[in-house]
N, C-alpha and C. Protein backbone atom coordinates (compact mmCIF):
# COMPACT_ATOMS: atom_id res chain seq x y z
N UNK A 1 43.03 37.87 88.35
CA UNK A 1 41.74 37.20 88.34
C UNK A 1 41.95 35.72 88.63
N UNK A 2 41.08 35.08 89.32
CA UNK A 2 41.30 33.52 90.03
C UNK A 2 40.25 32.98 88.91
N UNK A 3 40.89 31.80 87.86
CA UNK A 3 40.60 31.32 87.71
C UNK A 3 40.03 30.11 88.03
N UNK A 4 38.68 29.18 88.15
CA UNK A 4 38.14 28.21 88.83
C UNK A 4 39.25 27.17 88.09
N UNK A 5 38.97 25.95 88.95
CA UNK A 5 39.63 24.27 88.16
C UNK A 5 38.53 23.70 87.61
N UNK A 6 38.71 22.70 86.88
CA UNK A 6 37.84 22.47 85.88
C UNK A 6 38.48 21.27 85.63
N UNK A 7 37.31 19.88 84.99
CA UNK A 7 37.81 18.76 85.18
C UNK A 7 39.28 18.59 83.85
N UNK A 8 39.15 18.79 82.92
CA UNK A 8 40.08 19.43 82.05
C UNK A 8 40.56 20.69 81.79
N UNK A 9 41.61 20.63 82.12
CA UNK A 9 42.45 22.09 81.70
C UNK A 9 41.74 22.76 80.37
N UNK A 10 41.97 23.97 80.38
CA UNK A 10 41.38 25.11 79.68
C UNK A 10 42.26 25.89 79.17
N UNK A 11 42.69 25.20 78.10
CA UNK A 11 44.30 25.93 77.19
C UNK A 11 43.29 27.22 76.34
N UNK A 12 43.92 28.09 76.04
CA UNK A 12 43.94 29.36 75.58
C UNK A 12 44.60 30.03 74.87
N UNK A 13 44.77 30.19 73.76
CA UNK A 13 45.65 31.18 72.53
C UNK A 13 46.00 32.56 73.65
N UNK A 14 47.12 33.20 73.45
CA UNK A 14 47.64 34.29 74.88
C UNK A 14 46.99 35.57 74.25
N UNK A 15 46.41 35.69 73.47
CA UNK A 15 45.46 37.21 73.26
C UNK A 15 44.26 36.49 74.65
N UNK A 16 43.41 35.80 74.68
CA UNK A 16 42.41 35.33 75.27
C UNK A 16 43.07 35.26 76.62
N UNK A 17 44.14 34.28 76.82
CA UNK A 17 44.49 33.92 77.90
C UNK A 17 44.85 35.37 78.75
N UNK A 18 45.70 36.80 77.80
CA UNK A 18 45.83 37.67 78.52
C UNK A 18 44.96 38.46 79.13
N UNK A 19 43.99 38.08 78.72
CA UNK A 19 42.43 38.88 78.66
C UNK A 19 41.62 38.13 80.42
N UNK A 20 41.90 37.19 79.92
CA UNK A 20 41.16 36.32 80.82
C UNK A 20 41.97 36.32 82.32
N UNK A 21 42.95 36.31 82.38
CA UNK A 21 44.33 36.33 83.34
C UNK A 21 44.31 37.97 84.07
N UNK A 22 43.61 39.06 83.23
CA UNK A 22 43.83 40.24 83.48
C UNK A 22 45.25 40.67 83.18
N UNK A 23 46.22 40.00 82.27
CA UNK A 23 47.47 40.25 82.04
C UNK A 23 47.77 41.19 80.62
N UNK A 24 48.98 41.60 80.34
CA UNK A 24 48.93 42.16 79.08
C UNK A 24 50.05 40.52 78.50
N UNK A 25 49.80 40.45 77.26
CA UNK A 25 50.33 39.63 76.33
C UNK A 25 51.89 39.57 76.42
N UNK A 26 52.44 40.82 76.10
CA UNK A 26 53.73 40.66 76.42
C UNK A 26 54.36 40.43 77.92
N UNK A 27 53.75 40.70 78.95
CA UNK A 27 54.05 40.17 80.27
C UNK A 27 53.99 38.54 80.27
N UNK A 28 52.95 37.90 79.61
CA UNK A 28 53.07 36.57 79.78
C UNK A 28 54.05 35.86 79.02
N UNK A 29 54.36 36.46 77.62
CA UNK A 29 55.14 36.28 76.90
C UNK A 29 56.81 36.57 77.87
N UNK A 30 57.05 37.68 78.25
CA UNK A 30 58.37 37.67 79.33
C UNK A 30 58.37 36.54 80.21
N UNK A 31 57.39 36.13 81.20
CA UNK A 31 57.12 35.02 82.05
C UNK A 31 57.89 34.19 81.40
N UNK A 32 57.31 33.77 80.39
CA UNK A 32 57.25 32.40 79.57
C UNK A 32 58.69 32.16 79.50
N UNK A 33 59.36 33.27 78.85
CA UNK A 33 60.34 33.46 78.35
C UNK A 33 61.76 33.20 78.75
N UNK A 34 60.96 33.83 80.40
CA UNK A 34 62.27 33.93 81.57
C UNK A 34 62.25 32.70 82.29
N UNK A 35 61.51 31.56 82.53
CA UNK A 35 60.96 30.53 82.62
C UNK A 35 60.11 30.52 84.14
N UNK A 36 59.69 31.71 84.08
CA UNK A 36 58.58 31.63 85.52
C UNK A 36 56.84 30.82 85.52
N UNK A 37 56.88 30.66 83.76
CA UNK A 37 55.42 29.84 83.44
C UNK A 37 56.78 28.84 82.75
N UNK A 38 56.42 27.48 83.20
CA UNK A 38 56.76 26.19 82.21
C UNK A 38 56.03 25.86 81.51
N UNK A 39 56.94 25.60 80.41
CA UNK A 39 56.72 24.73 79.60
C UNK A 39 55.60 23.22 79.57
N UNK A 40 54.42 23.21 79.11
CA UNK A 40 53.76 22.16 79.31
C UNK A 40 52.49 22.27 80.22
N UNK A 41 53.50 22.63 81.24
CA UNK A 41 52.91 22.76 82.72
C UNK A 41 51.52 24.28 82.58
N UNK A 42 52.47 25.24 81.98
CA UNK A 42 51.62 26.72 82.13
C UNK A 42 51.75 27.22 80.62
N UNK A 43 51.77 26.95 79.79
CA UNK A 43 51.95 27.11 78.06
C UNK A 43 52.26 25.77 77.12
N UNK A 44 52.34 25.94 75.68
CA UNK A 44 53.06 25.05 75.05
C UNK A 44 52.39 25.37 73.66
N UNK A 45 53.33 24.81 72.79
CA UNK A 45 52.67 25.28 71.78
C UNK A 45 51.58 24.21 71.00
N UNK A 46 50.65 25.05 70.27
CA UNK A 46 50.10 24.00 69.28
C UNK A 46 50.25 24.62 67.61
N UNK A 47 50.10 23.47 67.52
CA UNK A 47 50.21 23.95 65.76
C UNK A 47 48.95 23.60 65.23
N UNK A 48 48.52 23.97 64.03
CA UNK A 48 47.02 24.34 63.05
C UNK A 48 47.50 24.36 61.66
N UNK A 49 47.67 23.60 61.07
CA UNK A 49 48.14 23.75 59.78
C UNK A 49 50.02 23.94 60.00
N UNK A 50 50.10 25.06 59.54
CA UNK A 50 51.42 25.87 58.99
C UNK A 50 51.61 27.11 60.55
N UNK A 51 50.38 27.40 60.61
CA UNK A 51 50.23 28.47 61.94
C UNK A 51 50.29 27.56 63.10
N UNK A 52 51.51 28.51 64.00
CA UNK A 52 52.07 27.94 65.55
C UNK A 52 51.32 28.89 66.47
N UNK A 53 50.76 28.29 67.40
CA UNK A 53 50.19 29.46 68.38
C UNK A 53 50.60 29.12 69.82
N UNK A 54 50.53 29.61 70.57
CA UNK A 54 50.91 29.13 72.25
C UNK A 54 49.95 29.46 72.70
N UNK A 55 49.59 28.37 73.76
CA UNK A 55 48.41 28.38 74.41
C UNK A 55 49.02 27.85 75.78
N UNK A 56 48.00 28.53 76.90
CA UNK A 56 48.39 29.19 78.26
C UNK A 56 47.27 27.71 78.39
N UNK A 57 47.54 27.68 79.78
CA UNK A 57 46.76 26.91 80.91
C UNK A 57 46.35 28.29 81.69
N UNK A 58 44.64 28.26 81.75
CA UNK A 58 44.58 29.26 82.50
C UNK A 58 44.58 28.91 83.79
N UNK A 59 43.91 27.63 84.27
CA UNK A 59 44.09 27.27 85.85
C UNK A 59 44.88 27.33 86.33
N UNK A 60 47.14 26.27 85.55
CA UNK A 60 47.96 26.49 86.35
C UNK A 60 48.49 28.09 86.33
N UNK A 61 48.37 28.67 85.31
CA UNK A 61 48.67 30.09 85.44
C UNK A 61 48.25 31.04 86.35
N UNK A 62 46.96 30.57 86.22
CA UNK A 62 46.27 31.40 87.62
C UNK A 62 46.92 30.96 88.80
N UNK A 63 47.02 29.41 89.35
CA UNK A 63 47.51 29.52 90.55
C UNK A 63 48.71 29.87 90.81
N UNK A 64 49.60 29.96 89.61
CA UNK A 64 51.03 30.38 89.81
C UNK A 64 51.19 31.68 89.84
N UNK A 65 50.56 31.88 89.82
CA UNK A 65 51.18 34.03 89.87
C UNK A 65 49.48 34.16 90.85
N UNK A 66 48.61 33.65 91.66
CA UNK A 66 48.40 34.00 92.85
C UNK A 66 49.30 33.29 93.97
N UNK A 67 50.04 32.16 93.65
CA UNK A 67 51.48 31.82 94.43
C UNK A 67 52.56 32.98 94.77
N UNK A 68 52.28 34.00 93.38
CA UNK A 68 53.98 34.83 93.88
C UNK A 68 52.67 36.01 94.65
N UNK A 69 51.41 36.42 94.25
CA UNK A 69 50.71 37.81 94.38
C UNK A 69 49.74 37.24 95.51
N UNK A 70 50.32 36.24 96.28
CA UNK A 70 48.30 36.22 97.33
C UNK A 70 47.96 36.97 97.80
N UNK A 71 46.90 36.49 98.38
CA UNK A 71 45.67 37.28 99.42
C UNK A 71 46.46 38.40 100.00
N UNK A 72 47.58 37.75 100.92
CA UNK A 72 48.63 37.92 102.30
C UNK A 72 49.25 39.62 101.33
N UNK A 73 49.62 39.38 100.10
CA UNK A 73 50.80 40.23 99.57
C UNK A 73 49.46 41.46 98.99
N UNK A 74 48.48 41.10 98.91
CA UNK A 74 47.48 42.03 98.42
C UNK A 74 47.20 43.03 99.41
N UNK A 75 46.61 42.31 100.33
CA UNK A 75 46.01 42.88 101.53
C UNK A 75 47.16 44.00 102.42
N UNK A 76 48.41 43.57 102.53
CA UNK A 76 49.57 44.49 103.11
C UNK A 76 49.99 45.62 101.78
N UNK A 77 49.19 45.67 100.70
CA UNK A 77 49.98 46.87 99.97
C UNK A 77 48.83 48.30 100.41
């Protein structure tokens, strides 16, 4: 799913963000992991008290994985 840009980024807790991304949670979580989403750039964490959560950028996320999946790689499957 193509997320629009927006004058401020649109961080997201990764239940939402996977939802919104059309992704499953643990796929973004592997991404993250393997370092295909950066740090900052496409996640990071925030904290709330005592509770740590990671929150996605949905814009750069979106354009980064329609970078590896475009139009071009859609259309030829």
């Amino acid at each position: 799913m193509l997320i629009r840009r927006t004058a401020s980024p649109t961080w997201e807790e990764s239940s939402i963000a996977s939802q919104k991304l059309g992704l499953s949670e643990n796929t973004l979580n592997s991404w993250r992991d393997c370092g295909y989403l950066e740090s900052e750039k496409h996640w990071k964490y925030f904290f709330n008290g005592s509770r740590r959560a990671i929150m996605y950028n949905l814009e750069q996320c979106s354009l980064e994985i329609t970078s590896w999946w475009g139009t071009d790689t859609l259309k030829n499957n």
